[in-house]
Protein backbone atom coordinates (compact mmCIF):
# COMPACT_ATOMS: atom_id res chain seq x y z
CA UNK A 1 85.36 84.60 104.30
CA UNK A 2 83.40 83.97 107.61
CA UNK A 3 80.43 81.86 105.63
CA UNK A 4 78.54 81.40 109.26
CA UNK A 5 78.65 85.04 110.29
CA UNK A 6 78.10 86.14 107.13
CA UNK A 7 75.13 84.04 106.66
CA UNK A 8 73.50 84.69 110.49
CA UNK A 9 74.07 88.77 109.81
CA UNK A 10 72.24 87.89 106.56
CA UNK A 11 69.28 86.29 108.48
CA UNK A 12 69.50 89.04 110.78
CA UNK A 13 68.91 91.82 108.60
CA UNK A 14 67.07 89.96 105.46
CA UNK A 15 65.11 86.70 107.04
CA UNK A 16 66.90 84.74 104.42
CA UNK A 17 70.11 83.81 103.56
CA UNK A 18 71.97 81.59 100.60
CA UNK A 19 74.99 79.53 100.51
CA UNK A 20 76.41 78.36 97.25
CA UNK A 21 79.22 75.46 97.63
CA UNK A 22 80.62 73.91 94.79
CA UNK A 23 81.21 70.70 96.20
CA UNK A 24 82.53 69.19 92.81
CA UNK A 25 85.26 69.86 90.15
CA UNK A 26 86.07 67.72 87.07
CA UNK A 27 88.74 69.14 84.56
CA UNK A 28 89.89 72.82 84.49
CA UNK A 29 87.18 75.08 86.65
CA UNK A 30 87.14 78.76 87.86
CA UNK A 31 87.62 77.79 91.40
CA UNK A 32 88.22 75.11 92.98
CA UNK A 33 86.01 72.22 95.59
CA UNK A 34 85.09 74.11 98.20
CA UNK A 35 85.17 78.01 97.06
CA UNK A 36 81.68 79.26 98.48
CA UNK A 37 79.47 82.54 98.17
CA UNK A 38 76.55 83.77 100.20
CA UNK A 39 73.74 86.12 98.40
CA UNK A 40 71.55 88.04 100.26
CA UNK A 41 67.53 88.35 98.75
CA UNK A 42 68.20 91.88 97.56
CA UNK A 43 70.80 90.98 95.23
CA UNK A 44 73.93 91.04 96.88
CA UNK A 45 76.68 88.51 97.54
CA UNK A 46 79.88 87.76 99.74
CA UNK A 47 82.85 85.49 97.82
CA UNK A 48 83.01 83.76 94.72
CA UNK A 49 82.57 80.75 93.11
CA UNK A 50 84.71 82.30 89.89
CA UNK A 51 82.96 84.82 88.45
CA UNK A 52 81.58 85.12 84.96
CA UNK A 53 78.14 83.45 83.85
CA UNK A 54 78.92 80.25 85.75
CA UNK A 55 78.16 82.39 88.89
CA UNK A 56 75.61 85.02 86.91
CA UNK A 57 73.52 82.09 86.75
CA UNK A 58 74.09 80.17 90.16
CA UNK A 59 73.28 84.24 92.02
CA UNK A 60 70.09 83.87 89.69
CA UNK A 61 69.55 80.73 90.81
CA UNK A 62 69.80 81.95 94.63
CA UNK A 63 68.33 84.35 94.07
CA UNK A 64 65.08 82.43 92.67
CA UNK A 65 65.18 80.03 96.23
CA UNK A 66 64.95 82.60 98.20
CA UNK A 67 62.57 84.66 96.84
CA UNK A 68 60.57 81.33 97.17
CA UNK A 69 62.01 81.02 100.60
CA UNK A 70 63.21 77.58 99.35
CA UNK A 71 63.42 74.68 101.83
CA UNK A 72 65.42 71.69 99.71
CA UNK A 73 69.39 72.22 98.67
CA UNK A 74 69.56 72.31 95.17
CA UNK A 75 72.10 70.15 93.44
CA UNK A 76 72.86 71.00 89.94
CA UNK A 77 75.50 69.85 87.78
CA UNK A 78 77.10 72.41 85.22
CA UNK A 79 79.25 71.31 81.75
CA UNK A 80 80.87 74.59 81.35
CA UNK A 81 81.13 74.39 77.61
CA UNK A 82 77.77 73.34 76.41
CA UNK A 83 75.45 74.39 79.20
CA UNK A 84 77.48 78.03 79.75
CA UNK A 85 80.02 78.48 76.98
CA UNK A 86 82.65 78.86 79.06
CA UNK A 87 86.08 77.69 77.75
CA UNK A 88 87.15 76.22 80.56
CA UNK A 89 85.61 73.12 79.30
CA UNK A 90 85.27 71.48 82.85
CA UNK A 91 82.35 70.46 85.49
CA UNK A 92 80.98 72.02 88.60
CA UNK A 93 78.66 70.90 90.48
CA UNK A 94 77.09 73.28 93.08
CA UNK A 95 74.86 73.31 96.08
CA UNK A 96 72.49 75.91 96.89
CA UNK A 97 71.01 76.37 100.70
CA UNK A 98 68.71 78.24 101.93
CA UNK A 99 68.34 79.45 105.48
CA UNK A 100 66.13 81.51 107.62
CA UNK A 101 65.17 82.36 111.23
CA UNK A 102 64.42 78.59 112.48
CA UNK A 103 68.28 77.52 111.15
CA UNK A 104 69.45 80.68 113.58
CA UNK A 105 70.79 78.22 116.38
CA UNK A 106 72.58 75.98 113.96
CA UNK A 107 74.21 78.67 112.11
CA UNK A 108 75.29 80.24 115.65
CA UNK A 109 77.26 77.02 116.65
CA UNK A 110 78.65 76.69 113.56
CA UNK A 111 79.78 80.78 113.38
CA UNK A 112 81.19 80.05 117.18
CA UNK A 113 83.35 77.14 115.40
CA UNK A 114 84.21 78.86 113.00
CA UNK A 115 85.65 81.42 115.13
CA UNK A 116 88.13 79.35 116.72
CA UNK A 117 89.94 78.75 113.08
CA UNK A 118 89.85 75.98 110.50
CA UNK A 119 87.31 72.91 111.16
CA UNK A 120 85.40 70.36 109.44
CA UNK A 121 81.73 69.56 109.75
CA UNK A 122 80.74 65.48 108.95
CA UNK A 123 77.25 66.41 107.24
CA UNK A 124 74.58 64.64 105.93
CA UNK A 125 71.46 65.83 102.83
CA UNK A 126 68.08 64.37 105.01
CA UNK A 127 65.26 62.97 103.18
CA UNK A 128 64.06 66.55 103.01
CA UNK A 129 66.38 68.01 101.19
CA UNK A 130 68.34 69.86 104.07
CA UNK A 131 72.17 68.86 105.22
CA UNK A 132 72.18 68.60 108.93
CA UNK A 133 76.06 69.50 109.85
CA UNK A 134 77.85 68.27 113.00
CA UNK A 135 81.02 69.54 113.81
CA UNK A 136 83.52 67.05 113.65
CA UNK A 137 85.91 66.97 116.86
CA UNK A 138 88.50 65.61 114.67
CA UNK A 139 88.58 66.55 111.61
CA UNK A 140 91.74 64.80 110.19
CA UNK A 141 90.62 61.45 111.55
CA UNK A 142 87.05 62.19 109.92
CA UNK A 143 88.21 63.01 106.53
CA UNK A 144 90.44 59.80 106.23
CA UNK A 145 87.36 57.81 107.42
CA UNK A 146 84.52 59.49 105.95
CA UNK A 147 83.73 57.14 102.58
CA UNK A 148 82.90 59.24 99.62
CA UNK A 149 79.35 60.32 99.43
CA UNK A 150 79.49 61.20 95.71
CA UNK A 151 78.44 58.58 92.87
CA UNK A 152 79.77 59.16 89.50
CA UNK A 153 77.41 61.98 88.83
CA UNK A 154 78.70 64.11 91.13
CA UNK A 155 75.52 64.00 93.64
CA UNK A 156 75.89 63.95 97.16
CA UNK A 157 73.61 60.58 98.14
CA UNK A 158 70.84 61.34 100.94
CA UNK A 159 71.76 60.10 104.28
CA UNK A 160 75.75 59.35 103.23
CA UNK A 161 78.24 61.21 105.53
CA UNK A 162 80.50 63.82 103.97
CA UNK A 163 83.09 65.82 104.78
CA UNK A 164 83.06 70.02 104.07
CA UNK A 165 85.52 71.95 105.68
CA UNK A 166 85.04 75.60 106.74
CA UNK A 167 87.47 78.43 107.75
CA UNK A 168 90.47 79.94 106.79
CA UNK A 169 93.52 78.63 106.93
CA UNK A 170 95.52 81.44 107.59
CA UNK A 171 99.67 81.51 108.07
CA UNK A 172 101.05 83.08 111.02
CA UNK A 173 102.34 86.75 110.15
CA UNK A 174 104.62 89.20 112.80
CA UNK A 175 104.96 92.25 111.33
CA UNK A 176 107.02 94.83 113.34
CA UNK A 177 106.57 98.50 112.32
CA UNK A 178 103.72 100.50 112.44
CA UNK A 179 105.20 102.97 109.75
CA UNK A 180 104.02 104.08 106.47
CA UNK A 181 105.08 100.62 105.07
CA UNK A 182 103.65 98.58 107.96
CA UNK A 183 100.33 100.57 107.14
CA UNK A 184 100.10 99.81 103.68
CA UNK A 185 101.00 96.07 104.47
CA UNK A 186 98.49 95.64 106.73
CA UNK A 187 96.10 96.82 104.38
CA UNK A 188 97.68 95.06 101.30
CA UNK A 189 97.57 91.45 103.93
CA UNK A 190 93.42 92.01 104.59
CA UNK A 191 92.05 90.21 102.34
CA UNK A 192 94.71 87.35 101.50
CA UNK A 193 94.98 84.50 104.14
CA UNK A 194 97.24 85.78 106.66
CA UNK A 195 96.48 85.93 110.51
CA UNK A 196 99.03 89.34 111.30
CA UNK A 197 100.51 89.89 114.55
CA UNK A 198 101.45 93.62 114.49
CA UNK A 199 104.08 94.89 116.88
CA UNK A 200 105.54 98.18 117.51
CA UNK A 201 106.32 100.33 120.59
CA UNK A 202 104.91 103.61 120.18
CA UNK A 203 101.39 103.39 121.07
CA UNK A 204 100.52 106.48 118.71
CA UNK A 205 101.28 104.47 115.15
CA UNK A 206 98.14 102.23 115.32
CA UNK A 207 95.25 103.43 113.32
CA UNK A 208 91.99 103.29 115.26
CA UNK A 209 90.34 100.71 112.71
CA UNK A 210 92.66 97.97 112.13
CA UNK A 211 91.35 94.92 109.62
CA UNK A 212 89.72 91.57 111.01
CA UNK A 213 93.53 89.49 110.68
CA UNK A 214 95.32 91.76 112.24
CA UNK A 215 95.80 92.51 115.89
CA UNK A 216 97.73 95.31 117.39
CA UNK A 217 100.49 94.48 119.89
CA UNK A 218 102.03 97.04 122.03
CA UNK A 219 105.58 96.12 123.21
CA UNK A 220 108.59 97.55 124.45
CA UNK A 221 110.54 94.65 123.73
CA UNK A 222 109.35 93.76 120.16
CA UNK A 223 112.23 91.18 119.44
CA UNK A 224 110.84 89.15 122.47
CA UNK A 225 107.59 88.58 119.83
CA UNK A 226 109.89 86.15 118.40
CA UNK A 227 109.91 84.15 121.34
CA UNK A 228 106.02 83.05 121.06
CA UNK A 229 105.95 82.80 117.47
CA UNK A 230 104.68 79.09 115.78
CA UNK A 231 106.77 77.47 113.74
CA UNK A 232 106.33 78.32 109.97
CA UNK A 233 105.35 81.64 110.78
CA UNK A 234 106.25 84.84 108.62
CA UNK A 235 108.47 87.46 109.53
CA UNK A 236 108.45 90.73 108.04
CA UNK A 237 110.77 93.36 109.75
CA UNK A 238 109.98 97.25 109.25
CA UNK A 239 111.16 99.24 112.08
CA UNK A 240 112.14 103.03 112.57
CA UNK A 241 115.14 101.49 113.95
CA UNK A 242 117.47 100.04 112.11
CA UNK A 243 119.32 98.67 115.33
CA UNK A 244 115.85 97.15 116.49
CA UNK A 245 115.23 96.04 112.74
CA UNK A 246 118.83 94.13 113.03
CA UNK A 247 118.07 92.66 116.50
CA UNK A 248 114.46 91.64 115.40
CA UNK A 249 115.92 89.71 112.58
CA UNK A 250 119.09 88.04 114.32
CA UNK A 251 116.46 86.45 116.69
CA UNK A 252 114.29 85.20 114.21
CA UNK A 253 117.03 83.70 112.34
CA UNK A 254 118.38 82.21 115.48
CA UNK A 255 115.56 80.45 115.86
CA UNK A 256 115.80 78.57 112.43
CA UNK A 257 112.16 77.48 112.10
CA UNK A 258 110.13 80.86 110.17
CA UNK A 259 109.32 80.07 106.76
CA UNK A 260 110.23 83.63 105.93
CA UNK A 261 112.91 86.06 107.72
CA UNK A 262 112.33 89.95 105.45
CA UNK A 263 113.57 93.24 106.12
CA UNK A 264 113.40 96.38 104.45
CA UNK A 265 116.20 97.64 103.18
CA UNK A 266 118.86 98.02 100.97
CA UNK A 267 121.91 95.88 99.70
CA UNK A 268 124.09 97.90 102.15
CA UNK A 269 121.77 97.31 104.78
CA UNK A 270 122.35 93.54 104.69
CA UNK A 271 125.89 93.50 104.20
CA UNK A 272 125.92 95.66 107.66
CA UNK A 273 123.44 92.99 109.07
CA UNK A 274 125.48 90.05 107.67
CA UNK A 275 128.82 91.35 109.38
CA UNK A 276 126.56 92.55 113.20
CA UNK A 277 124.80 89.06 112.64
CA UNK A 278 128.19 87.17 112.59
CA UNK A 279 129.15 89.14 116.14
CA UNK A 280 126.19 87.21 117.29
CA UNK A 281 127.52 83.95 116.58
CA UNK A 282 125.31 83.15 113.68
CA UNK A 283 126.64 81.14 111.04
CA UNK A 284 126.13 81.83 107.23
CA UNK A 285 123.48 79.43 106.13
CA UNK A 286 121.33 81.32 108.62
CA UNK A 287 121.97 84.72 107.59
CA UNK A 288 121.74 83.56 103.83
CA UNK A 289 118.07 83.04 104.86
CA UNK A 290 117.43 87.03 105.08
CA UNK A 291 115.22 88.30 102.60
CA UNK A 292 116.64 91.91 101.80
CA UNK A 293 115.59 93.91 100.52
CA UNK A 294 112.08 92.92 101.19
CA UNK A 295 109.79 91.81 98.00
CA UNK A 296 109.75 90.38 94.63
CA UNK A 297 113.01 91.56 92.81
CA UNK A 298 110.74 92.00 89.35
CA UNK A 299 109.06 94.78 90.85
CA UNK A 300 110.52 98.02 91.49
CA UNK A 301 109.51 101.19 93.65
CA UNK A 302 109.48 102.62 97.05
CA UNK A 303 106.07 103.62 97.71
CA UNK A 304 104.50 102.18 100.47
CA UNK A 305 101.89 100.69 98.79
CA UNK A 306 104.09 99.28 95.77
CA UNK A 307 106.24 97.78 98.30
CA UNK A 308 103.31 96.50 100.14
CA UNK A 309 101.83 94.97 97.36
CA UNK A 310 105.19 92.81 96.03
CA UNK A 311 105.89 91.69 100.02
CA UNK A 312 102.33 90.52 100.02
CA UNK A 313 102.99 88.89 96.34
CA UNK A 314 105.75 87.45 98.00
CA UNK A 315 104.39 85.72 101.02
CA UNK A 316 102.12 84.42 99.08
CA UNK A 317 104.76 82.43 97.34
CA UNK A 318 106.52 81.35 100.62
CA UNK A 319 102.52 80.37 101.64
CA UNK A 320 102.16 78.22 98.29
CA UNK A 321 105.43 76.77 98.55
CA UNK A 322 104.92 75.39 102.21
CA UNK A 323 101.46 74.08 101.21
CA UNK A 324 101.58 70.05 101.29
């Protein structure tokens, strides 16, 4: 979620916005350090902080500063078992914010960082009650030097620096095809943490509303997409070609560095691949990398959207599994 956009659109439109971090987590929790939501006066929200009446009475909460157009963060510390009744059985601690038209500048530099990708602010809770956030040029260095500004309780200590980090970190994605599979994949990739490079060569294929990860490429060479790609990235192959589909996925396994190589298809289609791959010159470790067919074997079905939704399952396993 874009926390800074959401929260200046907020202001925009309401005077007011609210940002909930939890910026603590002892023992088993709904989510984890870091999981945030913004509420809106009127009631509404944007993410999660885990649901059920951990976050039915943080929104109430919210919804209580801003009615009172709330200056100070609120810290509050919450034993899920005797405070909520929540079996979980572990402890949050949250932070509540409130911000209106005078934090507009602020929360405009820190929506224009956030638009560049991942970064880390080194912030501090004033005197007053309000964190003052300064984007931190590196953020790496910053977290390994930052001391901790939590004591035992779990409260952030005025004037102590502390990290938060902001953004998502989103895994490169090439998906080529602009089919009925590409279409549902696209969709089924929206919400989950994927930055999707979508190539094809018929200009006609791309809907005219596309989702905010995914950009539209237009190429009459798709297999030179390859070329550009970061290492780690994902590739998922779905072509109206199957020649194109084979000489999209020879390059990408030539290259040896993509976390995942898929391509729709059948059993017979990647024995045909193996043997034109091997014409190529590459060897069998390489080709043994192919995922084909495409998806989580447990889940059968060729609808679009079935398929869609166990390739999506599935890079998010390759994602987890390259996570330090």
């Amino acid at each position: 979620m874009a926390v800074w956009a959401r929260i200046g659109e907020i202001i925009a439109q309401h005077d007011r916005a609210a940002l909930v971090s939890v910026v603590r987590v002892a023992g088993s929790a709904p989510r984890e350090s870091g999981a945030r939501l913004v509420a809106r006066p009127d009631g509404g929200f944007f993410g999660t902080i885990g649901g059920g009446r951990l976050e039915y009475e943080v929104l109430a909460a919210a919804g209580a500063a801003l009615a009172r157009g709330e200056r100070q963060a609120l810290l509050r510390t919450w034993t899920l078992g005797p405070d909520l009744a929540q079996c979980c059985g572990g402890v949050v601690t949250t932070l509540t914010e409130v911000f209106d038209a005078s934090d507009a500048d602020a929360v405009a530099a820190l929506a224009a960082a956030e638009r560049s990708g991942p970064f880390a602010t080194l912030s501090r809770l004033g005197e007053d009650g309000r964190v003052r956030r300064e984007v931190a040029a590196d953020p790496d260095a910053a977290v390994a030097g930052t001391p901790s500004a939590q004591a035992p309780s779990g409260r952030v200590q005025p004037d102590a620096p502390f990290i938060e980090k902001f953004g998502d970190d989103r895994v490169p994605v090439l998906l080529f095809g602009a089919g009925h599979v590409g279409r549902a994949l696209v969709l089924a990739l929206a919400p989950l943490p994927f930055a999707v490079r979508w190539v094809d060569s018929r200009a006609d294929q791309f809907p005219s509303h596309l989702p905010a990860n995914a950009i539209p490429v237009l190429s009459t060479a798709p297999e030179s997409e390859i070329d550009t790609a970061p290492d780690g990235a994902l590739a998922v192959v779905t072509t109206h070609l199957h020649a194109l589909d084979y000489a999209i996925a020879a390059r990408a396994l030539g290259r040896g560095d993509f976390a995942y190589v898929g391509m729709i298809g059948s059993a017979t289609k990647r024995a045909r691949f193996a043997s034109h791959a091997r014409t190529l010159g590459l060897d069998q470790p390489a080709i043994d990398r192919l995922v084909c067919p495409i998806g989580l074997p447990g889940i059968a079905g060729k609808a679009p959207a079935v398929i869609a939704a166990s390739v999506a399952a599935q890079l998010l396993m390759v994602r987890a599994a390259g996570s330090p």
